[in-house]
PDB file of N, CA and C in Angstrom:
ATOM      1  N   UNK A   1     131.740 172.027  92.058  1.00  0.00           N
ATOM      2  CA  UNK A   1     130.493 171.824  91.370  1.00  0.00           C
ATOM      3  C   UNK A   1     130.800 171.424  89.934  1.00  0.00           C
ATOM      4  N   UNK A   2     130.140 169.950  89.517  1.00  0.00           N
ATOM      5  CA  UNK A   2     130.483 170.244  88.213  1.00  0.00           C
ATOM      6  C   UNK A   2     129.172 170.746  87.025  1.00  0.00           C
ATOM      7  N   UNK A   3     129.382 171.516  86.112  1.00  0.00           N
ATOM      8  CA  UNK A   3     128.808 171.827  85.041  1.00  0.00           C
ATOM      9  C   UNK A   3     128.772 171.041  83.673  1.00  0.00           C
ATOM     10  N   UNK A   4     128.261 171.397  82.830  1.00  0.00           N
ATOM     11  CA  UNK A   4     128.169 171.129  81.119  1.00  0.00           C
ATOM     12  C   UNK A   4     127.731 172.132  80.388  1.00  0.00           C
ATOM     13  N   UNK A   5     129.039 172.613  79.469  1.00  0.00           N
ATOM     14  CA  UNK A   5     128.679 173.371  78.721  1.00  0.00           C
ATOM     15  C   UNK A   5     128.784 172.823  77.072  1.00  0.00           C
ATOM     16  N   UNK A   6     128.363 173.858  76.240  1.00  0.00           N
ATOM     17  CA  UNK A   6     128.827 173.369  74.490  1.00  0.00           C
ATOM     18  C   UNK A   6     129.922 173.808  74.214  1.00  0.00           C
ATOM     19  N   UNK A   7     131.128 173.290  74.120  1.00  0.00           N
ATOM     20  CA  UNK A   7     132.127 173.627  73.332  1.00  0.00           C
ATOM     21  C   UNK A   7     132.230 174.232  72.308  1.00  0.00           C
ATOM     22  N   UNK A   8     132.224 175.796  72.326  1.00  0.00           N
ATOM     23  CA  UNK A   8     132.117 176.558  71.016  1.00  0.00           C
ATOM     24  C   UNK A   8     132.838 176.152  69.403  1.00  0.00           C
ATOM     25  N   UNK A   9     134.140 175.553  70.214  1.00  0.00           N
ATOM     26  CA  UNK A   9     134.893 175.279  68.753  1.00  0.00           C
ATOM     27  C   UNK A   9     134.442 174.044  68.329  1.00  0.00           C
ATOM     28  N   UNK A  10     133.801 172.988  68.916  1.00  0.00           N
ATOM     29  CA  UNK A  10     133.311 172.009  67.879  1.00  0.00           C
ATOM     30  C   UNK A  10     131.834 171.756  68.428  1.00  0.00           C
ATOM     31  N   UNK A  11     131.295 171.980  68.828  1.00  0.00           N
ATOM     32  CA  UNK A  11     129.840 171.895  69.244  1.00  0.00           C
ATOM     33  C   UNK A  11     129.304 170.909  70.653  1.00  0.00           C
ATOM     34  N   UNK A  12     130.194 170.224  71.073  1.00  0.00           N
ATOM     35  CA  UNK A  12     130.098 169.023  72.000  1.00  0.00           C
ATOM     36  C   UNK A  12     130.195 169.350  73.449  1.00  0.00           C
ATOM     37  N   UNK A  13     129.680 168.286  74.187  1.00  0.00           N
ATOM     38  CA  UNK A  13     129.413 169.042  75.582  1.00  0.00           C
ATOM     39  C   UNK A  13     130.404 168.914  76.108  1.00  0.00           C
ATOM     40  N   UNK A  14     130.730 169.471  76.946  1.00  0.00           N
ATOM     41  CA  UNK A  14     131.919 169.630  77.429  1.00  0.00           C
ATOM     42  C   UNK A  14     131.771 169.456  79.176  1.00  0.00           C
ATOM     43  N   UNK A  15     132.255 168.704  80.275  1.00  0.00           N
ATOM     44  CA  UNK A  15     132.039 168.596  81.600  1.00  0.00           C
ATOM     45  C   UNK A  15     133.400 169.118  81.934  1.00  0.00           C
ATOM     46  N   UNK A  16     132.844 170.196  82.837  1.00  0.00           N
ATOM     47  CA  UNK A  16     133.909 170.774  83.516  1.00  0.00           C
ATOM     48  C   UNK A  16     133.650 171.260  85.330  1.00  0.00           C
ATOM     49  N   UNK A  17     134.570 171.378  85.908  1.00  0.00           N
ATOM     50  CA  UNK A  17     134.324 171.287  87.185  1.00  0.00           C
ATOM     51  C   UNK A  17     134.717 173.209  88.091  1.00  0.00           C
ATOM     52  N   UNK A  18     134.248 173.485  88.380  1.00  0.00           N
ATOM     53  CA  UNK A  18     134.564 174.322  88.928  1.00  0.00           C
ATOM     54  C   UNK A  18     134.101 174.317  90.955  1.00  0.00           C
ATOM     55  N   UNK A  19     135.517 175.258  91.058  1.00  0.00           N
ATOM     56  CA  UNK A  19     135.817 175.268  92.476  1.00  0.00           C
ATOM     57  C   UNK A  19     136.377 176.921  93.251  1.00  0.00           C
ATOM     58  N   UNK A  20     135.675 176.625  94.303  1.00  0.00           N
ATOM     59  CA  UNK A  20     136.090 178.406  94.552  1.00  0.00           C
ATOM     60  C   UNK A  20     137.084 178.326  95.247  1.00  0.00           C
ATOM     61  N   UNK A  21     138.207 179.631  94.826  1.00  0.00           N
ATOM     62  CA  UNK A  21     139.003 179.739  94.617  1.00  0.00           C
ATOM     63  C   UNK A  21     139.201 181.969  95.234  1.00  0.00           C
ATOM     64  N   UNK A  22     139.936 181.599  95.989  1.00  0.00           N
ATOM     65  CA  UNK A  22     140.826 182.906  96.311  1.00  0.00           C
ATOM     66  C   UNK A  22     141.821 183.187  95.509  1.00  0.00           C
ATOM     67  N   UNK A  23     141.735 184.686  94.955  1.00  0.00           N
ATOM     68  CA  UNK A  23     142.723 184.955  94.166  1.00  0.00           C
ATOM     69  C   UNK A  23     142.828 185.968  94.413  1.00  0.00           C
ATOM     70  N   UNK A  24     144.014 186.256  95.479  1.00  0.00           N
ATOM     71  CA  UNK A  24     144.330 187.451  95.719  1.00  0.00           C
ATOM     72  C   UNK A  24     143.696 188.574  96.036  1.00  0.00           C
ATOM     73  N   UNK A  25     142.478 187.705  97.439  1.00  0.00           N
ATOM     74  CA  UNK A  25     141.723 188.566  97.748  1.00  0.00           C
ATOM     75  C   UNK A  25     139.981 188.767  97.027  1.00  0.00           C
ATOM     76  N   UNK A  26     140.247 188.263  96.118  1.00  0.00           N
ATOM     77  CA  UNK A  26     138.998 188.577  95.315  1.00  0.00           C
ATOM     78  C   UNK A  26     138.530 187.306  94.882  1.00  0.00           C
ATOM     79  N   UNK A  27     137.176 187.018  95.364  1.00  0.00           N
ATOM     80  CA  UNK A  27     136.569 185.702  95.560  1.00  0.00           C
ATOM     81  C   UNK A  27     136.192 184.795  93.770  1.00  0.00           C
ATOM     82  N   UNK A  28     136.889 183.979  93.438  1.00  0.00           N
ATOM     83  CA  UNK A  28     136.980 183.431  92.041  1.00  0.00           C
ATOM     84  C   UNK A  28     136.487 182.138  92.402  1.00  0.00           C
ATOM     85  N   UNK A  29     136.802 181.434  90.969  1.00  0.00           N
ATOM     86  CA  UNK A  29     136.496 180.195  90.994  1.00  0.00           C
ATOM     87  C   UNK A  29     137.478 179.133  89.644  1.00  0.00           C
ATOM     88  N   UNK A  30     138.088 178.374  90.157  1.00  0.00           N
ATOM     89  CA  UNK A  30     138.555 177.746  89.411  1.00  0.00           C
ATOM     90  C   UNK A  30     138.195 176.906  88.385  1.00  0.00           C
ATOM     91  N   UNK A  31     138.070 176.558  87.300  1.00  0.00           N
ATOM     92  CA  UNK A  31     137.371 176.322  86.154  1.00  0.00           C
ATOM     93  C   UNK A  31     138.536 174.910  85.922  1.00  0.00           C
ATOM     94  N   UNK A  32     138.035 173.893  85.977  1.00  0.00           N
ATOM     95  CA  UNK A  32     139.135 172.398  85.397  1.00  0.00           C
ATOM     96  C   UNK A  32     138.210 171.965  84.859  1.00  0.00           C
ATOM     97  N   UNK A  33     139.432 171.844  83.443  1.00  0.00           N
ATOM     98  CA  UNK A  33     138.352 170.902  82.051  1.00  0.00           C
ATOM     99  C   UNK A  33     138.804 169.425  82.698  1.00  0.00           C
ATOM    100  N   UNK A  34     138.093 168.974  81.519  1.00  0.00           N
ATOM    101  CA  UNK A  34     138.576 166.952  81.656  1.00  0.00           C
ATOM    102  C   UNK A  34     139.881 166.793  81.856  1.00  0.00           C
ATOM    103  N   UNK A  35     140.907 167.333  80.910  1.00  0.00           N
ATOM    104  CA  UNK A  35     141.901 167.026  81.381  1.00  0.00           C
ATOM    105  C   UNK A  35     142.723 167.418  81.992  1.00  0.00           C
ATOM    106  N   UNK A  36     142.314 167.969  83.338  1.00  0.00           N
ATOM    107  CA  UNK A  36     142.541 168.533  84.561  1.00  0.00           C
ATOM    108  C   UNK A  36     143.509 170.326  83.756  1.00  0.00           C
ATOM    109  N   UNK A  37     143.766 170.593  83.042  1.00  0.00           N
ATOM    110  CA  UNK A  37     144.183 172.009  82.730  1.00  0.00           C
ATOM    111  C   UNK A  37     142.929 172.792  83.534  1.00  0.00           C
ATOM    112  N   UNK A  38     143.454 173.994  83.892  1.00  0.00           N
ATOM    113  CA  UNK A  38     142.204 174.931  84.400  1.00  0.00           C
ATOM    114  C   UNK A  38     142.584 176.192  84.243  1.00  0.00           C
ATOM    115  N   UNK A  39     141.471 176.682  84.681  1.00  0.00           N
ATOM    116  CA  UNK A  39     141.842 178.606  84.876  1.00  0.00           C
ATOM    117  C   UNK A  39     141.341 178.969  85.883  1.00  0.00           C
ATOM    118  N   UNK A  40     141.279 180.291  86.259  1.00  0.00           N
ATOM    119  CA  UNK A  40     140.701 180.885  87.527  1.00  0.00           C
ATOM    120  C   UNK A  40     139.736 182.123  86.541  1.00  0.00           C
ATOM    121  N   UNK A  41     138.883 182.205  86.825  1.00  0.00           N
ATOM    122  CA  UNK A  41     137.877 183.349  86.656  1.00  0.00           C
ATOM    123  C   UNK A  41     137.352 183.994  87.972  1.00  0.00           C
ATOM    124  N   UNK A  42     137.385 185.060  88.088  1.00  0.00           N
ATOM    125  CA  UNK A  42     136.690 185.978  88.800  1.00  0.00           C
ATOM    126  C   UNK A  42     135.586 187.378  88.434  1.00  0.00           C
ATOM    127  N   UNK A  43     134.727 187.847  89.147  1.00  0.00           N
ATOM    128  CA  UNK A  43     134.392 188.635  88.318  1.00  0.00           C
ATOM    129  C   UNK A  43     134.762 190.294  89.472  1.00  0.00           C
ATOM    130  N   UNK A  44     135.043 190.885  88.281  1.00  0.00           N
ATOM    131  CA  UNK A  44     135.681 192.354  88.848  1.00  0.00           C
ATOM    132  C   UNK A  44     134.671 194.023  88.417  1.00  0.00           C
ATOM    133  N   UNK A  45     133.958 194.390  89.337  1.00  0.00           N
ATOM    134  CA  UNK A  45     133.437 195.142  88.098  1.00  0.00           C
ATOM    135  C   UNK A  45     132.193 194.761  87.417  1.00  0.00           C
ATOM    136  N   UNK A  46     131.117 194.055  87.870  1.00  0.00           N
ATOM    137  CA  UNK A  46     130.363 193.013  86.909  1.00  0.00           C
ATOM    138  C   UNK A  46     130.967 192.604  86.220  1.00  0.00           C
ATOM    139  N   UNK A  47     132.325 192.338  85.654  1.00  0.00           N
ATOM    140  CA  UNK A  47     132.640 191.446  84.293  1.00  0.00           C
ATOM    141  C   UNK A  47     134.012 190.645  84.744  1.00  0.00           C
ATOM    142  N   UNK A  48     133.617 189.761  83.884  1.00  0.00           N
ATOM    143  CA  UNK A  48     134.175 188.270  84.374  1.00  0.00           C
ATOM    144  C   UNK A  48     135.340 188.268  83.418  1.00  0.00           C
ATOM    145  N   UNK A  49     136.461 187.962  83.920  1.00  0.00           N
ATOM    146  CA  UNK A  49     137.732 188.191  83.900  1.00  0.00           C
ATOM    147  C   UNK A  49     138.752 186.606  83.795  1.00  0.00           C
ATOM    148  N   UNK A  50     138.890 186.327  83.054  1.00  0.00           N
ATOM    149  CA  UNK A  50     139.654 185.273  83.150  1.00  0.00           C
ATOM    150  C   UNK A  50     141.559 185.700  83.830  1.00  0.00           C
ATOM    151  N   UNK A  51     141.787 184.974  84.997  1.00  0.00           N
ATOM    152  CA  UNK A  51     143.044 185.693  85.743  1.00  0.00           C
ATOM    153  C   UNK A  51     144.551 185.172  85.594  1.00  0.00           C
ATOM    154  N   UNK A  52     144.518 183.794  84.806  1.00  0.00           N
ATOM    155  CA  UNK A  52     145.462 183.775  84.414  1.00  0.00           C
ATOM    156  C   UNK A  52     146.061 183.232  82.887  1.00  0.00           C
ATOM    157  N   UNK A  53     145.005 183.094  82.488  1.00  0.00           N
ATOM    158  CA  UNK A  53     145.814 182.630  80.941  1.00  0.00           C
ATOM    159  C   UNK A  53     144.689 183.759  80.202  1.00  0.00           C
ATOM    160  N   UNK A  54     146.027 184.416  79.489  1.00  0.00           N
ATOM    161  CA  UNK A  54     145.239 185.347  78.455  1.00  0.00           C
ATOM    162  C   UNK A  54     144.930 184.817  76.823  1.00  0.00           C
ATOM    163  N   UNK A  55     145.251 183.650  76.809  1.00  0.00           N
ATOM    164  CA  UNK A  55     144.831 183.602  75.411  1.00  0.00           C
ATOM    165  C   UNK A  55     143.641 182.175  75.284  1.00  0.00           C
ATOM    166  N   UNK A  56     142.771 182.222  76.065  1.00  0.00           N
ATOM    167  CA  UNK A  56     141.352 181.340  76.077  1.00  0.00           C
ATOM    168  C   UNK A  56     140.619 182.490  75.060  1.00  0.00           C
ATOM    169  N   UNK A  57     140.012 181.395  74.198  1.00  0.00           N
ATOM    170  CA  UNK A  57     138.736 182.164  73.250  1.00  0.00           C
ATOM    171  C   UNK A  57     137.522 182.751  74.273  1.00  0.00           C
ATOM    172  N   UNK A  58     137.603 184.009  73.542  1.00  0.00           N
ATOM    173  CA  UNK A  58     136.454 184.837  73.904  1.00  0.00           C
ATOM    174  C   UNK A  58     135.116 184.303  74.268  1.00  0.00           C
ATOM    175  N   UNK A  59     134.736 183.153  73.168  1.00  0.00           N
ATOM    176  CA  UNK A  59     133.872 182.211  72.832  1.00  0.00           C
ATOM    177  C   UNK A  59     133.694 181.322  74.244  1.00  0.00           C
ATOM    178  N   UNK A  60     134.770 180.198  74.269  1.00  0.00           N
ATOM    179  CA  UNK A  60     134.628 179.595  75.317  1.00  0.00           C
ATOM    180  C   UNK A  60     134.771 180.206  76.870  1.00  0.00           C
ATOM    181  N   UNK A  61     134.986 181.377  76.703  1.00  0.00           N
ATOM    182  CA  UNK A  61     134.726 182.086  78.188  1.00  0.00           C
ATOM    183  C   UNK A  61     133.260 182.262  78.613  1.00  0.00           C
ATOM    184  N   UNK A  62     132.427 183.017  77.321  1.00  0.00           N
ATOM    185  CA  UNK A  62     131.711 183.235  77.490  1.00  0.00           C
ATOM    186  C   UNK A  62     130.539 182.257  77.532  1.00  0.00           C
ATOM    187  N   UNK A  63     130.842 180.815  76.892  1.00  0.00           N
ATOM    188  CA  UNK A  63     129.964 179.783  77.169  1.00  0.00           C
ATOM    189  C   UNK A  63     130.064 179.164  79.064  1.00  0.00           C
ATOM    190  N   UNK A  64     131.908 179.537  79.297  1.00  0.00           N
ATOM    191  CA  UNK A  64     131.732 179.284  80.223  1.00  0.00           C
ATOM    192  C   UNK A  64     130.634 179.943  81.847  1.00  0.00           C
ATOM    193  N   UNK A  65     131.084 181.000  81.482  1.00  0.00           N
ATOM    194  CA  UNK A  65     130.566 182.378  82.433  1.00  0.00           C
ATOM    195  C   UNK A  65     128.368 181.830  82.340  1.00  0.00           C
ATOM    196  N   UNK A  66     128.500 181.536  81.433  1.00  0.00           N
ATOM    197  CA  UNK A  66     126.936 181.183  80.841  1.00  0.00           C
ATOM    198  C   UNK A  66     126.204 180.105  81.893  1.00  0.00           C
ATOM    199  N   UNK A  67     127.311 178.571  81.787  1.00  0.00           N
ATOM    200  CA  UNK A  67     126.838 177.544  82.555  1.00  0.00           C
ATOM    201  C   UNK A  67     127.481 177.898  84.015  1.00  0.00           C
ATOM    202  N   UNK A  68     128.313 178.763  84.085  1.00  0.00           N
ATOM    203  CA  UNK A  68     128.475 179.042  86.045  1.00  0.00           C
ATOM    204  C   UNK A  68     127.583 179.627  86.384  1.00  0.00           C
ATOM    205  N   UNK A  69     127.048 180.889  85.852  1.00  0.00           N
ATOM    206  CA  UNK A  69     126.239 181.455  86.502  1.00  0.00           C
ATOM    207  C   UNK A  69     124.914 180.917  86.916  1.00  0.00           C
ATOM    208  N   UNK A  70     124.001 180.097  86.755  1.00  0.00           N
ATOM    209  CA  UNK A  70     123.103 180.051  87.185  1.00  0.00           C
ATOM    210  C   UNK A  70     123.743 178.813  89.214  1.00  0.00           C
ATOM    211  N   UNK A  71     124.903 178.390  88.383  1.00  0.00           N
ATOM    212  CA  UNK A  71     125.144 177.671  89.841  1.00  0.00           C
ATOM    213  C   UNK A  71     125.883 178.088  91.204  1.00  0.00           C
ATOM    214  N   UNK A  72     126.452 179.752  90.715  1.00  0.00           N
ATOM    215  CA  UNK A  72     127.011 180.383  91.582  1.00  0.00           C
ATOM    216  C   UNK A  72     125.614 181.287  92.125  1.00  0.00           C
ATOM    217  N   UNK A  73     124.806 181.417  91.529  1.00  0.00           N
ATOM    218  CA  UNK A  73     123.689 181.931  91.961  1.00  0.00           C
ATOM    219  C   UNK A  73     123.088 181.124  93.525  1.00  0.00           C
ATOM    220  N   UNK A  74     123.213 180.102  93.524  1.00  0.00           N
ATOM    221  CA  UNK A  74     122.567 179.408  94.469  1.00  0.00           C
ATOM    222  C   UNK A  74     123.745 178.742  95.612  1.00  0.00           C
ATOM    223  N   UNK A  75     124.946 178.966  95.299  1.00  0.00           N
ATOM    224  CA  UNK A  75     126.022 178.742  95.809  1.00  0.00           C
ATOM    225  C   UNK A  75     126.508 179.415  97.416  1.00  0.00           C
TER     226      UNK A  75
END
């Protein structure tokens, strides 16, 4: 599915694609920016967990978690 969010660090939209994704059991979703880099997010606990790179801004997680949710809702 792809999304658009605002890029916290400079304000601009940002298209990113996300894809679900198994991670070790626990149902995630893979997050790829434009230039194909990605992450995996899952949520554990109600709270959404980024699973493998620990140093993404707080910021852009949380813009991300913002524009997934309404499309994992209907997913």
């Amino acid at each position: 599915m792809k999304f658009t969010i605002i890029d916290p660090t400079d304000n601009m939209l940002l298209d990113l694609t996300a894809l679900p994704e198994d991670y070790h059991g626990i149902q995630g979703w893979r997050i790829v920016f434009p230039e194909n880099d990605s992450i995996v997010m899952a949520e554990k606990n109600q709270q959404w967990e980024v699973m493998e790179e620990p140093d993404i801004s707080p910021d852009l997680i949380n813009a991300i978690i913002k524009g997934l949710k309404p499309l994992i809702q209907y997913s």
